[in-house]
N, C-alpha and C. Protein backbone atom coordinates (compact mmCIF):
# COMPACT_ATOMS: atom_id res chain seq x y z
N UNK A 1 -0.08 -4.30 -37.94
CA UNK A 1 -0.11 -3.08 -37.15
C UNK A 1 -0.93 -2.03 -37.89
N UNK A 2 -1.63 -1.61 -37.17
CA UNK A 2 -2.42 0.03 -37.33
C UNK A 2 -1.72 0.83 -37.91
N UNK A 3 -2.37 1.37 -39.21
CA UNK A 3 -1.13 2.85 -39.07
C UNK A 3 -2.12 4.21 -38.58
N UNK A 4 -1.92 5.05 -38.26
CA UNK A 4 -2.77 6.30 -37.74
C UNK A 4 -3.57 5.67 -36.47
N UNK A 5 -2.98 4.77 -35.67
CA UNK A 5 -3.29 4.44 -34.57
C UNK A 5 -4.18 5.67 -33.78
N UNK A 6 -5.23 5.27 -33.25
CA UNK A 6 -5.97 6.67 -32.27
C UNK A 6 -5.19 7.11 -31.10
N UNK A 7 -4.73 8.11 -30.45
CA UNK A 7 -3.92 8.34 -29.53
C UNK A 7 -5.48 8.91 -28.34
N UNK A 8 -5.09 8.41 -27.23
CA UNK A 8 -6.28 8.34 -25.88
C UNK A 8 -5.46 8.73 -24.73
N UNK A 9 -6.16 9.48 -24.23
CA UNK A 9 -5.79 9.87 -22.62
C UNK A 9 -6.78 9.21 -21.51
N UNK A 10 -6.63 8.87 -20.51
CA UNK A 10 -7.27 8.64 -19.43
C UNK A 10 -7.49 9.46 -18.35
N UNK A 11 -8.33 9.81 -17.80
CA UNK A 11 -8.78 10.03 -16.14
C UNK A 11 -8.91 9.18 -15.48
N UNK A 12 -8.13 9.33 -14.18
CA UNK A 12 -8.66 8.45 -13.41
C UNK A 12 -8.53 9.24 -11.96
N UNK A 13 -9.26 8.60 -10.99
CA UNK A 13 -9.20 9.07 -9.63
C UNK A 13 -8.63 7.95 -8.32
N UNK A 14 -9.22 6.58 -8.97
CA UNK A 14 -8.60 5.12 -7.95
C UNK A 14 -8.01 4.43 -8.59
N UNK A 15 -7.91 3.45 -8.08
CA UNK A 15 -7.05 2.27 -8.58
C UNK A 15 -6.40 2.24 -9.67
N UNK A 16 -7.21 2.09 -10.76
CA UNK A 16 -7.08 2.11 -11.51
C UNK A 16 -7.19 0.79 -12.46
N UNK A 17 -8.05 0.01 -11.80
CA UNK A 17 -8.32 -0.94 -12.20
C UNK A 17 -8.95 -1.34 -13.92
N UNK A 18 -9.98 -0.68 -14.03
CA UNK A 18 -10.43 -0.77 -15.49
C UNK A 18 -8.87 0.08 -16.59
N UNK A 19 -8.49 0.90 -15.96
CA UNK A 19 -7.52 1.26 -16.71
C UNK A 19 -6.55 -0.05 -17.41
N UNK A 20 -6.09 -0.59 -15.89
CA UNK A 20 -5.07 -1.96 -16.23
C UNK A 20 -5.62 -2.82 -16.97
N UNK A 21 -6.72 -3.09 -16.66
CA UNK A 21 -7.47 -4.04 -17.52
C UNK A 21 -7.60 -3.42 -19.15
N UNK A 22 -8.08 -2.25 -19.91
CA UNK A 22 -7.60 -2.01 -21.11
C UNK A 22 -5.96 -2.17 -21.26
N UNK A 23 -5.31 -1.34 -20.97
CA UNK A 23 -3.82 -1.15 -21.46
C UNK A 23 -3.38 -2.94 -21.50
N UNK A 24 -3.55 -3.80 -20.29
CA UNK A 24 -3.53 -5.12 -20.46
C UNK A 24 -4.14 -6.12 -22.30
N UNK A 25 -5.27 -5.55 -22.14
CA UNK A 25 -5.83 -5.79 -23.19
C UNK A 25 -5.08 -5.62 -24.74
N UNK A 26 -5.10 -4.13 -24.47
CA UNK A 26 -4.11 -3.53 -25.60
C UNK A 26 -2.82 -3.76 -26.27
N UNK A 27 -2.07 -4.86 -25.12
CA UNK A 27 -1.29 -5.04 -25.34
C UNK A 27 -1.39 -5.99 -26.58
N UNK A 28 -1.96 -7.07 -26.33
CA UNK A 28 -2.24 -8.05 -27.26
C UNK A 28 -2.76 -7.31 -28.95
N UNK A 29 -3.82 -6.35 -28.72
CA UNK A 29 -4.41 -6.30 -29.96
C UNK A 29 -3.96 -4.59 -30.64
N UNK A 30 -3.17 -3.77 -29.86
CA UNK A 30 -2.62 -2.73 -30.15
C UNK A 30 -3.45 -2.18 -31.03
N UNK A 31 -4.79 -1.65 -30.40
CA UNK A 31 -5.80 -1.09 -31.28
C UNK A 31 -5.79 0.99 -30.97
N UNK A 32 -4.38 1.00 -30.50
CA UNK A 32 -4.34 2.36 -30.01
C UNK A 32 -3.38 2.31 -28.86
N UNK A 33 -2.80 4.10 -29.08
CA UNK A 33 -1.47 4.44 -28.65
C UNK A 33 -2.67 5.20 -27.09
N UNK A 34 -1.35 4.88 -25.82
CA UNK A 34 -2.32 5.50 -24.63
C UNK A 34 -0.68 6.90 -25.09
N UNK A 35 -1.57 8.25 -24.87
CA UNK A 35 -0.90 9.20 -25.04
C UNK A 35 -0.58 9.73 -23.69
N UNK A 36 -1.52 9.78 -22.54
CA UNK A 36 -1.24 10.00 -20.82
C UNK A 36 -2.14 9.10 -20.70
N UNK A 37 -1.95 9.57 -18.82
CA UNK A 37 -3.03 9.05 -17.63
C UNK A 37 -2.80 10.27 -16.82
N UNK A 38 -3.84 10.66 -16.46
CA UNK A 38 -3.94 12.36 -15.33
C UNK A 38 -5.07 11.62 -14.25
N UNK A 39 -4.62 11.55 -13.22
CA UNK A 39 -5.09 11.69 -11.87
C UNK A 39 -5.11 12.65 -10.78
N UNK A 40 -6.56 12.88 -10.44
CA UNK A 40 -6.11 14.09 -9.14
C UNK A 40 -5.94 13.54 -7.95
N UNK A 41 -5.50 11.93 -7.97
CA UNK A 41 -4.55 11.15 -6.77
C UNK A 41 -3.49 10.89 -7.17
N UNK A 42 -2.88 9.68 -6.37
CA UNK A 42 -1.27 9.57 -7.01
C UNK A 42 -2.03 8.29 -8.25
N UNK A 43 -1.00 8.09 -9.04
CA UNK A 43 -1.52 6.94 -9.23
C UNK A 43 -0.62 5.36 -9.03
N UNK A 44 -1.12 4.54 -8.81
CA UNK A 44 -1.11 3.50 -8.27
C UNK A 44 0.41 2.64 -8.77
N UNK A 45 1.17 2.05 -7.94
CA UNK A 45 2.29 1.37 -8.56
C UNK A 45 2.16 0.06 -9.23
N UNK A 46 0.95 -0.52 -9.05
CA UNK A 46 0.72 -1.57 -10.28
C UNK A 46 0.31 -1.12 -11.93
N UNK A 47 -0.03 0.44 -11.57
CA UNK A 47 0.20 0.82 -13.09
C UNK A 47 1.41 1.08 -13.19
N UNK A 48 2.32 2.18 -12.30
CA UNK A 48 3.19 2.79 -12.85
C UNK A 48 4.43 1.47 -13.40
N UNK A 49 4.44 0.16 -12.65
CA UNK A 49 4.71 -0.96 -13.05
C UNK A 49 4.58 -1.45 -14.21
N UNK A 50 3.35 -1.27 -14.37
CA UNK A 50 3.09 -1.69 -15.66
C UNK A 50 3.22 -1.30 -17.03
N UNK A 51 3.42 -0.26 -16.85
CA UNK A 51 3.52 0.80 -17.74
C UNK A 51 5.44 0.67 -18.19
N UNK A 52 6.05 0.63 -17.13
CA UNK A 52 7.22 0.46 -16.90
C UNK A 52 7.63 -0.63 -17.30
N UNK A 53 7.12 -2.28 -17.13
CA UNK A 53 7.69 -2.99 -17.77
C UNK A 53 7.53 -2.82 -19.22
N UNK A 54 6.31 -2.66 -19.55
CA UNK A 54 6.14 -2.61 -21.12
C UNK A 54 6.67 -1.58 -21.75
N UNK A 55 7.15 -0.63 -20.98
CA UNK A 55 8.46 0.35 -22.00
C UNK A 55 7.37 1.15 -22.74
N UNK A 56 5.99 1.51 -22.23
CA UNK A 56 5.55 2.75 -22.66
C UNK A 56 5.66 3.82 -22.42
N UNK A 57 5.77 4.43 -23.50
CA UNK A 57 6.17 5.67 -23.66
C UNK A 57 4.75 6.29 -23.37
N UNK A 58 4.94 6.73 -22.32
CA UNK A 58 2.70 7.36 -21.79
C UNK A 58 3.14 8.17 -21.04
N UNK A 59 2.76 9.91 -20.59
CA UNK A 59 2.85 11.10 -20.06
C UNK A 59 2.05 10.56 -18.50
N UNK A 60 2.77 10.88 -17.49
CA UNK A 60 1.78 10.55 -16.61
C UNK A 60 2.15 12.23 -15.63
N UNK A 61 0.21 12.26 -15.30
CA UNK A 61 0.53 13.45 -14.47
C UNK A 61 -0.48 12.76 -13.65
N UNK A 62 0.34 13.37 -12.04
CA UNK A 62 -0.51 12.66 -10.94
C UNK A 62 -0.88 14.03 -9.90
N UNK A 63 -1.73 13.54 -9.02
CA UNK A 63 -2.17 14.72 -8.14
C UNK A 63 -2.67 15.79 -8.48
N UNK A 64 -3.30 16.14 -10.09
CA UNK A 64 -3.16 17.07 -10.55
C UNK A 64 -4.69 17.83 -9.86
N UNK A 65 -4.71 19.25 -9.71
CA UNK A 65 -5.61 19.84 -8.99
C UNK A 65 -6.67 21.03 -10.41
N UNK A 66 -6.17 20.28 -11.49
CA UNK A 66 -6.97 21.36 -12.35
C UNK A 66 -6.29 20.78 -13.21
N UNK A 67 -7.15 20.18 -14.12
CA UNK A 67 -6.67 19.60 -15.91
C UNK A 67 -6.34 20.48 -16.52
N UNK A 68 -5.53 20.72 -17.55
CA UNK A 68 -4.89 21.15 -18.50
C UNK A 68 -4.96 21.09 -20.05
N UNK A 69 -5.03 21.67 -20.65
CA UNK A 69 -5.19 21.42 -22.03
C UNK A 69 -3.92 21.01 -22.75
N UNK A 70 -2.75 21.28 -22.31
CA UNK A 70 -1.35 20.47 -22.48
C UNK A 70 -1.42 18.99 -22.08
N UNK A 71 -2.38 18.54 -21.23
CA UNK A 71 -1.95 17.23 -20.86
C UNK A 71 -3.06 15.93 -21.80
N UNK A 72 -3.23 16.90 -22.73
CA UNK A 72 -3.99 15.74 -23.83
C UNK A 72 -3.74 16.72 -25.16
N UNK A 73 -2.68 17.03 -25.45
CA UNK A 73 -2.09 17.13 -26.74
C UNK A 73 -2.43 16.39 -28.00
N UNK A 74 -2.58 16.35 -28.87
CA UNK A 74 -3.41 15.55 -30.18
C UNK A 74 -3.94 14.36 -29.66
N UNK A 75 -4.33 14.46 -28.53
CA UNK A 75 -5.40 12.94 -28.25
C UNK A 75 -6.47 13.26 -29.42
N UNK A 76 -6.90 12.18 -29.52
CA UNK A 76 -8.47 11.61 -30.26
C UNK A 76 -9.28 11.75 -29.61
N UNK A 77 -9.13 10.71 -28.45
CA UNK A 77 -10.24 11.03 -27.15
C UNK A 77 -9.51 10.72 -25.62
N UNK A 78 -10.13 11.21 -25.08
CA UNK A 78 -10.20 11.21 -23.70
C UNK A 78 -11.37 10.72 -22.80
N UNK A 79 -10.57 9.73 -22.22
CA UNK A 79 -11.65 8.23 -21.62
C UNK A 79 -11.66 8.51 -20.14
N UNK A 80 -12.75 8.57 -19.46
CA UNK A 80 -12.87 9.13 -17.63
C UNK A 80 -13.02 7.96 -17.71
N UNK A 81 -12.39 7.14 -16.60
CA UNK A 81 -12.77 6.11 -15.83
C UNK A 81 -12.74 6.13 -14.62
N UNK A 82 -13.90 6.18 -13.76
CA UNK A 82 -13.81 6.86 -12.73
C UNK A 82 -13.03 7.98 -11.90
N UNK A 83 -13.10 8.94 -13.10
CA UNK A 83 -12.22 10.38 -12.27
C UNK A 83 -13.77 10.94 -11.81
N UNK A 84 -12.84 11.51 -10.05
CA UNK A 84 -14.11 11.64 -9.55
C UNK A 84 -14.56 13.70 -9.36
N UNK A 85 -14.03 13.96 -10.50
CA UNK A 85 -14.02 15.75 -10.26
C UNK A 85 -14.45 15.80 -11.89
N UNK A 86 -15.16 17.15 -11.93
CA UNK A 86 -16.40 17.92 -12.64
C UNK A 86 -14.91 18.16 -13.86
N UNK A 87 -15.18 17.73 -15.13
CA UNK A 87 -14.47 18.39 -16.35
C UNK A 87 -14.78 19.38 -16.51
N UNK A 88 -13.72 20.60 -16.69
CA UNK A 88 -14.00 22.07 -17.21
C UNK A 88 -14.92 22.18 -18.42
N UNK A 89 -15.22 22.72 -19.04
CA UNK A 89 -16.17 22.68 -19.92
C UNK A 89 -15.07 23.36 -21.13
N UNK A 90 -14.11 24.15 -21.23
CA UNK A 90 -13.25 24.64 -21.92
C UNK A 90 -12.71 23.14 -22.57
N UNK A 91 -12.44 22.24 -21.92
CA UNK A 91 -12.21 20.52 -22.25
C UNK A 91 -13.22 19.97 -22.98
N UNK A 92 -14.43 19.95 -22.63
CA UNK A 92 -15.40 19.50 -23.09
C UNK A 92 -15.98 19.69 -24.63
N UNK A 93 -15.34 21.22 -24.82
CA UNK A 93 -15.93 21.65 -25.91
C UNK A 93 -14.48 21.48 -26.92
N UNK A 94 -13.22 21.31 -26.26
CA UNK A 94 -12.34 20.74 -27.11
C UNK A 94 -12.08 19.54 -27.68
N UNK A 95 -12.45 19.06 -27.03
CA UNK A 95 -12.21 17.11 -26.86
C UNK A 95 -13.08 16.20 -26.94
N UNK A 96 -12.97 15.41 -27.32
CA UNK A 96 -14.01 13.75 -27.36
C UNK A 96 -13.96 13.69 -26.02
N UNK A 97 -14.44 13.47 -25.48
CA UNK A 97 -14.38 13.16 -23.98
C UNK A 97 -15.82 12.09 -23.87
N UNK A 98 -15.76 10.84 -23.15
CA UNK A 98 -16.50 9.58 -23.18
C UNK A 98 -16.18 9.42 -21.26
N UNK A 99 -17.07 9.03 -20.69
CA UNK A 99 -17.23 8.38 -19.34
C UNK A 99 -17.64 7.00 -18.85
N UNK A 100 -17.04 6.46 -17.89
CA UNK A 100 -17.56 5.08 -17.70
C UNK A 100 -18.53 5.45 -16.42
N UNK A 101 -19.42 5.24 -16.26
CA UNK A 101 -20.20 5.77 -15.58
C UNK A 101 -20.82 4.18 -14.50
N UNK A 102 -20.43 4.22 -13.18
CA UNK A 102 -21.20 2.82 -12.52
C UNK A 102 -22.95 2.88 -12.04
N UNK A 103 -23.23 3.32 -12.91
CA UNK A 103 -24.91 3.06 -13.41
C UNK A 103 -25.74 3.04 -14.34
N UNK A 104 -26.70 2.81 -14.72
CA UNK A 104 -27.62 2.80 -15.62
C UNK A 104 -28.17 3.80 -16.22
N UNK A 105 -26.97 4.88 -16.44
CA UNK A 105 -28.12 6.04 -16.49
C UNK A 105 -29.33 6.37 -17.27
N UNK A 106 -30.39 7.03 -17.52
CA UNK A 106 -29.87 8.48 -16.65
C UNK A 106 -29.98 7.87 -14.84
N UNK A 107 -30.54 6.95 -14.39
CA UNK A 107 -30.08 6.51 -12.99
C UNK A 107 -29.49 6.81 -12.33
N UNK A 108 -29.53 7.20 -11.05
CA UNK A 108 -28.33 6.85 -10.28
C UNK A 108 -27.35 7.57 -10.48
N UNK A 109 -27.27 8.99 -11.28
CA UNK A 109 -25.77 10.16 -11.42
C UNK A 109 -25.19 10.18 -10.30
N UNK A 110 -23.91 10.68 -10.39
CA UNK A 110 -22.70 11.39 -9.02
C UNK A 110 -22.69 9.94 -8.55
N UNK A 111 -22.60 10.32 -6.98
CA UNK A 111 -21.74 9.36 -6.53
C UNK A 111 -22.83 7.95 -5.66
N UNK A 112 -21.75 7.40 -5.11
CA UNK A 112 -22.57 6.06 -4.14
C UNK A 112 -24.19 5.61 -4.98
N UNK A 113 -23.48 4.81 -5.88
CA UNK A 113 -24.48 4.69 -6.76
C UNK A 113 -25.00 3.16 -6.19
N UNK A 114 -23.95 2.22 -6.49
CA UNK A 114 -24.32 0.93 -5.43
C UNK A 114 -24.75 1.21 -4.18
N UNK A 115 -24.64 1.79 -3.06
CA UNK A 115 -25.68 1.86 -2.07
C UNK A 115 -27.12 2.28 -2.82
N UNK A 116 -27.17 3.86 -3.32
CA UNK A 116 -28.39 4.36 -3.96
C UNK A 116 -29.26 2.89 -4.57
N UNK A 117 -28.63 1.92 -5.23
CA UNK A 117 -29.32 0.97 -5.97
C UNK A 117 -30.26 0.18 -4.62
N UNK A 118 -29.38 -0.45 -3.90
CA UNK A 118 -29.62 -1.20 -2.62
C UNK A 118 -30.46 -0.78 -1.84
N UNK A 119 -30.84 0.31 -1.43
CA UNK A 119 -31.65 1.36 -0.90
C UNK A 119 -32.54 1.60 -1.64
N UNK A 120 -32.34 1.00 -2.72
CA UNK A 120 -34.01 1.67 -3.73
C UNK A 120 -34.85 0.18 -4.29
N UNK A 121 -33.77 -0.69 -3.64
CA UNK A 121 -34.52 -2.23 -4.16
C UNK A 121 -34.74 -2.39 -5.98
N UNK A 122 -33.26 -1.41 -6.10
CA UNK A 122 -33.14 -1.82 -7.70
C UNK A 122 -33.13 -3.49 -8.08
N UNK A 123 -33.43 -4.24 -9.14
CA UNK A 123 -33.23 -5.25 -9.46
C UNK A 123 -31.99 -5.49 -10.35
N UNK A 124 -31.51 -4.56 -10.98
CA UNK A 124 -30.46 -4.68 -11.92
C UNK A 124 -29.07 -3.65 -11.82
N UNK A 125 -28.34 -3.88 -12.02
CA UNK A 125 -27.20 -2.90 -11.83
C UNK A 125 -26.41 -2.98 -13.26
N UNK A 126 -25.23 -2.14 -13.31
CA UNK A 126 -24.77 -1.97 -14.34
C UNK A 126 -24.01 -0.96 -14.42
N UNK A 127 -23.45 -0.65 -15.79
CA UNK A 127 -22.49 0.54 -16.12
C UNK A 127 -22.93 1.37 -17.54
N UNK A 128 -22.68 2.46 -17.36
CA UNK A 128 -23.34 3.63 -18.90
C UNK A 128 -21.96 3.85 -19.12
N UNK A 129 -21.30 3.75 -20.84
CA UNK A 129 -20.46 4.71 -21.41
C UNK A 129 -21.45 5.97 -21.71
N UNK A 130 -20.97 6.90 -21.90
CA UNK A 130 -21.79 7.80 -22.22
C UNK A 130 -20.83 9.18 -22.56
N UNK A 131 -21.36 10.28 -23.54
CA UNK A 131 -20.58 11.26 -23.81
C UNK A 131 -20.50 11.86 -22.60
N UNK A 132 -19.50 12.63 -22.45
CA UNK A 132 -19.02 13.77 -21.19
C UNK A 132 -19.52 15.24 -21.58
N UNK A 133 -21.08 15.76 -20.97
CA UNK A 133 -21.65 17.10 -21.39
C UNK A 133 -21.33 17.89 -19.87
N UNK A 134 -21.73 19.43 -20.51
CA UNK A 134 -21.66 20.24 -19.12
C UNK A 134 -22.59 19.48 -18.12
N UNK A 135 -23.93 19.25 -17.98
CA UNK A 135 -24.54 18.52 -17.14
C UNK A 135 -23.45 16.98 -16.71
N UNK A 136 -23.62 17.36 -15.71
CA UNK A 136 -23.10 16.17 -14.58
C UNK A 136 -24.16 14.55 -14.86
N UNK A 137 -23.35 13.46 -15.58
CA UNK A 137 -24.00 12.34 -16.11
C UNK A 137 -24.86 12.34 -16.83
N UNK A 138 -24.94 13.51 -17.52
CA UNK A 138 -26.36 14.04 -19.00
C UNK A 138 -25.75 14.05 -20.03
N UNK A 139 -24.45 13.60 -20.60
CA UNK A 139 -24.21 13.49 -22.04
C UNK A 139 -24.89 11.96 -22.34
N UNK A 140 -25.14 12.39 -23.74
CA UNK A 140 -25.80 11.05 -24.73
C UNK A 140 -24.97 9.35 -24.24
N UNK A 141 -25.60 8.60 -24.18
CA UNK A 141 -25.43 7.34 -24.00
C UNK A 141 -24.71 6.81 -25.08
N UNK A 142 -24.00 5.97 -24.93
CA UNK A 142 -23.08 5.18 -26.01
C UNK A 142 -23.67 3.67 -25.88
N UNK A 143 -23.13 2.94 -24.63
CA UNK A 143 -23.96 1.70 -24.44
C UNK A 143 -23.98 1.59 -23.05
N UNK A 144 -24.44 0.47 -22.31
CA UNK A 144 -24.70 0.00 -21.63
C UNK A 144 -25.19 -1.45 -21.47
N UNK A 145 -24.42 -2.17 -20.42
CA UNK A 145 -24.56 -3.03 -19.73
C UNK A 145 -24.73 -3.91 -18.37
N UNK A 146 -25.91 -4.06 -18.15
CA UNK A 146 -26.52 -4.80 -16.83
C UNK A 146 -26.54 -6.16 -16.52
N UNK A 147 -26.79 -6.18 -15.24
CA UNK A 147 -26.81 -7.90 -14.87
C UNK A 147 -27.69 -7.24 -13.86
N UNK A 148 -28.35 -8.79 -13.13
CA UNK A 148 -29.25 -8.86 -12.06
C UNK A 148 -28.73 -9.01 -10.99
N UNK A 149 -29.25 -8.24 -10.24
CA UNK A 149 -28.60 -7.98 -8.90
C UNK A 149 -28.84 -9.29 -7.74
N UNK A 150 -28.05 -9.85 -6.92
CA UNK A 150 -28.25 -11.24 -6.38
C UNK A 150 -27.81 -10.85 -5.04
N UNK A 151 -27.00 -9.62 -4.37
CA UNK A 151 -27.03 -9.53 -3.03
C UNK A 151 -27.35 -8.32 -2.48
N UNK A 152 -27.62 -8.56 -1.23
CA UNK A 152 -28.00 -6.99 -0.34
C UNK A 152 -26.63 -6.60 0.16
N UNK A 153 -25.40 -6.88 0.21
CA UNK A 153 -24.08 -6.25 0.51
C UNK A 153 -23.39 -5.25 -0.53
N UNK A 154 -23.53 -4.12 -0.28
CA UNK A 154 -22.49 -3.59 -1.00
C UNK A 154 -21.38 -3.23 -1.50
N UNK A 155 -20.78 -3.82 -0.90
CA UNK A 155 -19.22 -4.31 -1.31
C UNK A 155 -19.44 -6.10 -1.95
N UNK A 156 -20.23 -6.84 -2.03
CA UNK A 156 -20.63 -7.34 -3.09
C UNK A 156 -20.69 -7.18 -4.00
N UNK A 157 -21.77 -6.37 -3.64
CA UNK A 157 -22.16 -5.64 -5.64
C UNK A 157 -21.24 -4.63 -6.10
N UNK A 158 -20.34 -3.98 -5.53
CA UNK A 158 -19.35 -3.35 -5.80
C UNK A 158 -18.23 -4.29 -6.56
N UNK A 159 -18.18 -5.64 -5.79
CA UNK A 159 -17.33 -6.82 -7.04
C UNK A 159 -17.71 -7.17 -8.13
N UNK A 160 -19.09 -7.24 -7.62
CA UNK A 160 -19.85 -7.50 -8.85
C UNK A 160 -19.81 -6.79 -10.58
N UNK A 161 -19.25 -5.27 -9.80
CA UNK A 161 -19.89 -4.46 -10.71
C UNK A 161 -18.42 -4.57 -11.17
N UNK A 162 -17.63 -4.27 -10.90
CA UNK A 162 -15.82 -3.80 -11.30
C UNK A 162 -15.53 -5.51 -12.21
N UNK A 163 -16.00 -6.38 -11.81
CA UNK A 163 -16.05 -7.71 -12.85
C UNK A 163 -17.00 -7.61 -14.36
N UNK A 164 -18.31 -6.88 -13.80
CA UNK A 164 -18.82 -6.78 -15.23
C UNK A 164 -17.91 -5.82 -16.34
N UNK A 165 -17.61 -4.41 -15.25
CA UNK A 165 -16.98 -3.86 -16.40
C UNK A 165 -15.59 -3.98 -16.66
N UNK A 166 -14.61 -5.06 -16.02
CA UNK A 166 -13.62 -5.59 -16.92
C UNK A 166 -14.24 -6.35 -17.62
N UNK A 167 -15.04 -6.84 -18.08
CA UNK A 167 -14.96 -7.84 -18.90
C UNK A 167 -15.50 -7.27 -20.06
N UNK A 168 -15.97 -6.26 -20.00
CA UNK A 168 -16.60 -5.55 -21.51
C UNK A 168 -15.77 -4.02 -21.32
N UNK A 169 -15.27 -3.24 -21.10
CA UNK A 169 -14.79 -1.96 -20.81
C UNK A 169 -13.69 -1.56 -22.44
N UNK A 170 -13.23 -2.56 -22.66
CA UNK A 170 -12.28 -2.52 -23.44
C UNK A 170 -12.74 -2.74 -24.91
N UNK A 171 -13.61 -3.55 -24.96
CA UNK A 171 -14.46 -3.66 -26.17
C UNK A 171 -15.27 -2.78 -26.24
N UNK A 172 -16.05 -2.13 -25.39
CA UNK A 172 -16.84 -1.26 -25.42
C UNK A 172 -16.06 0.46 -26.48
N UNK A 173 -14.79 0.48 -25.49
CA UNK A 173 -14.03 1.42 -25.99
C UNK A 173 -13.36 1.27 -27.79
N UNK A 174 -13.41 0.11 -27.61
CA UNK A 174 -12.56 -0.28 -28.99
C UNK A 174 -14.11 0.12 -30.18
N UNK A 175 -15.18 -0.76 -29.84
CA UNK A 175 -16.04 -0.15 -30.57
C UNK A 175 -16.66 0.98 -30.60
N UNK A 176 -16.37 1.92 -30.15
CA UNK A 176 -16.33 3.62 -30.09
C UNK A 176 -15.19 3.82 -30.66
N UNK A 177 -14.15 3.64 -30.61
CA UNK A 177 -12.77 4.17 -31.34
C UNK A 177 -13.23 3.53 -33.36
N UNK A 178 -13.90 2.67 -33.57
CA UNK A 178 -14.16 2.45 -34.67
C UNK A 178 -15.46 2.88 -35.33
């Protein structure tokens, strides 16, 4: 076991899918304490499940209409995964704050990025970690990873894309936390 484990907060806005997929992860290699999860939806009962069987102790605030500086208390960092509202900048300049971003940036910022790709006869798709700056998808790049794009449906490539980044999302994060 870790000692001085990193303590992390999350954003999220859906599912919460890449979320489950780290904390899943985490379980096994306990490379860090989740300190919350803040959503400005509800969030989802296969987390709150999950969270619940495993007897974590994690702050959850849901629906929230304006972040807080109480709701990431000695975090390390604070991980957006798809939260879909503008960080205060009072946050920004407090906090590590890191984004999973579903494009290549600088590519493709804000939203409906898989159509934008499809519509532009991109060849490759992908996901940017990247720092969280006042500019909207303009903080510094961390990494990134692409694959080649193989259909014209977008809800295809929308599977496509939520498969690439479970499968690296968690490593990605782990090697930023080190």
């Amino acid at each position: 076991m870790k000692l001085n484990k990193k303590k992390i907060s999350f954003l999220i806005s859906g599912k919460g899918s890449n979320l489950l997929e780290i904390l899943s992860k985490n379980i096994k290699s306990n490379n860090f304490k989740t300190y919350s999860i803040v959503s400005n939806n509800l969030i989802s009962k296969e987390i709150k499940n999950f969270i619940k069987k495993n007897i974590f102790d994690i702050e959850i605030y849901e629906n929230t209409s304006k972040l807080k500086k109480t709701y990431f208390k000695g975090v390390d960092l604070i991980f957006s995964l798809g939260y879909m509202k503008i960080i205060d900048y009072n946050l920004i300049k407090n906090f590590d704050i890191i984004n999973l971003h579903p494009s290549l940036l600088p590519n493709y910022k804000g939203l409906m990025t898989q159509k934008r790709m499809l519509i532009n006869g991109e060849s490759y798709f992908g996901f940017t970690i990247h720092k969280v700056s006042e500019q909207l998808d303009g903080g510094g790049i961390i990494n990134q990873k692409s694959k080649k794009i193989n259909t014209i449906d977008e809800h295809n490539l929308l599977h496509h894309h939520k498969k690439l980044e479970h499968q690296y999302v968690f490593d990605e994060l782990i090697k930023y936390l080190n």
